[in-house]
Protein backbone atom coordinates (compact mmCIF):
# COMPACT_ATOMS: atom_id res chain seq x y z
CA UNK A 1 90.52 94.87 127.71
CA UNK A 2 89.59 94.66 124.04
CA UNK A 3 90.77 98.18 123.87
CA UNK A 4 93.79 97.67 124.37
CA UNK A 5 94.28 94.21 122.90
CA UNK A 6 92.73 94.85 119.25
CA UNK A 7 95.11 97.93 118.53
CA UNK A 8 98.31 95.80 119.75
CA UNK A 9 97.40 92.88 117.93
CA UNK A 10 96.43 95.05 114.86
CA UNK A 11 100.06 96.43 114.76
CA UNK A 12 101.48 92.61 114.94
CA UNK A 13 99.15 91.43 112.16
CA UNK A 14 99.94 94.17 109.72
CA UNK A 15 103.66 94.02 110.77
CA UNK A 16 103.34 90.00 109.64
CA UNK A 17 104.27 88.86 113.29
CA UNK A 18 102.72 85.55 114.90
CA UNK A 19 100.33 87.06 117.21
CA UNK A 20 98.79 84.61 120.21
CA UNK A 21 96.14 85.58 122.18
CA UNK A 22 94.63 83.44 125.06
CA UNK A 23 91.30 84.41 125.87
CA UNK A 24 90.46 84.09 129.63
CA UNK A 25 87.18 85.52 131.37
CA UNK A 26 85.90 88.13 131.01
CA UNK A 27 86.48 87.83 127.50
CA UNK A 28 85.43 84.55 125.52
CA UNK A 29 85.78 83.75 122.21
CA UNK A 30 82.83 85.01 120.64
CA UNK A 31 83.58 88.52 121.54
CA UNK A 32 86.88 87.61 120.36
CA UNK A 33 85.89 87.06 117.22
CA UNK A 34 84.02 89.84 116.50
CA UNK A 35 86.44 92.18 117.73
CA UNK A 36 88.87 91.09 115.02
CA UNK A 37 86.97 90.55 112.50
CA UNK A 38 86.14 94.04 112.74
CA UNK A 39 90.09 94.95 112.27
CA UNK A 40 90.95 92.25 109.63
CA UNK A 41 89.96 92.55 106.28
CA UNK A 42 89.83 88.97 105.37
CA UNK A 43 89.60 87.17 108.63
CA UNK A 44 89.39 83.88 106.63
CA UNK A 45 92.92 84.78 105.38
CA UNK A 46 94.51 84.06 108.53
CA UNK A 47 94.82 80.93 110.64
CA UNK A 48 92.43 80.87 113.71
CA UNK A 49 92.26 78.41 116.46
CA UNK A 50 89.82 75.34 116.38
CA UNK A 51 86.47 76.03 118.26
């Protein structure tokens, strides 16, 4: 899933568009996390939801 979710969200990010992205099982947010954070720059930049 993440392969296909980090590229698309990626592309919304750099294009400046609100990106959501509800995180259901198998996925949690941990893994999440590090996914972007491994795409973003400055992952403090952004907003993020609360834990």
């Amino acid at each position: 899933m993440l392969d296909i979710s980090i590229p698309y969200l990626k592309t919304g990010l750099e294009n400046n568009e609100f990106c959501l992205w509800i995180v259901s099982e198998p996925l949690n947010m941990e893994k999440v996390k590090e996914a972007l954070q491994k795409i973003e720059k400055n992952p403090h930049k952004r907003n993020s939801p609360p834990d």
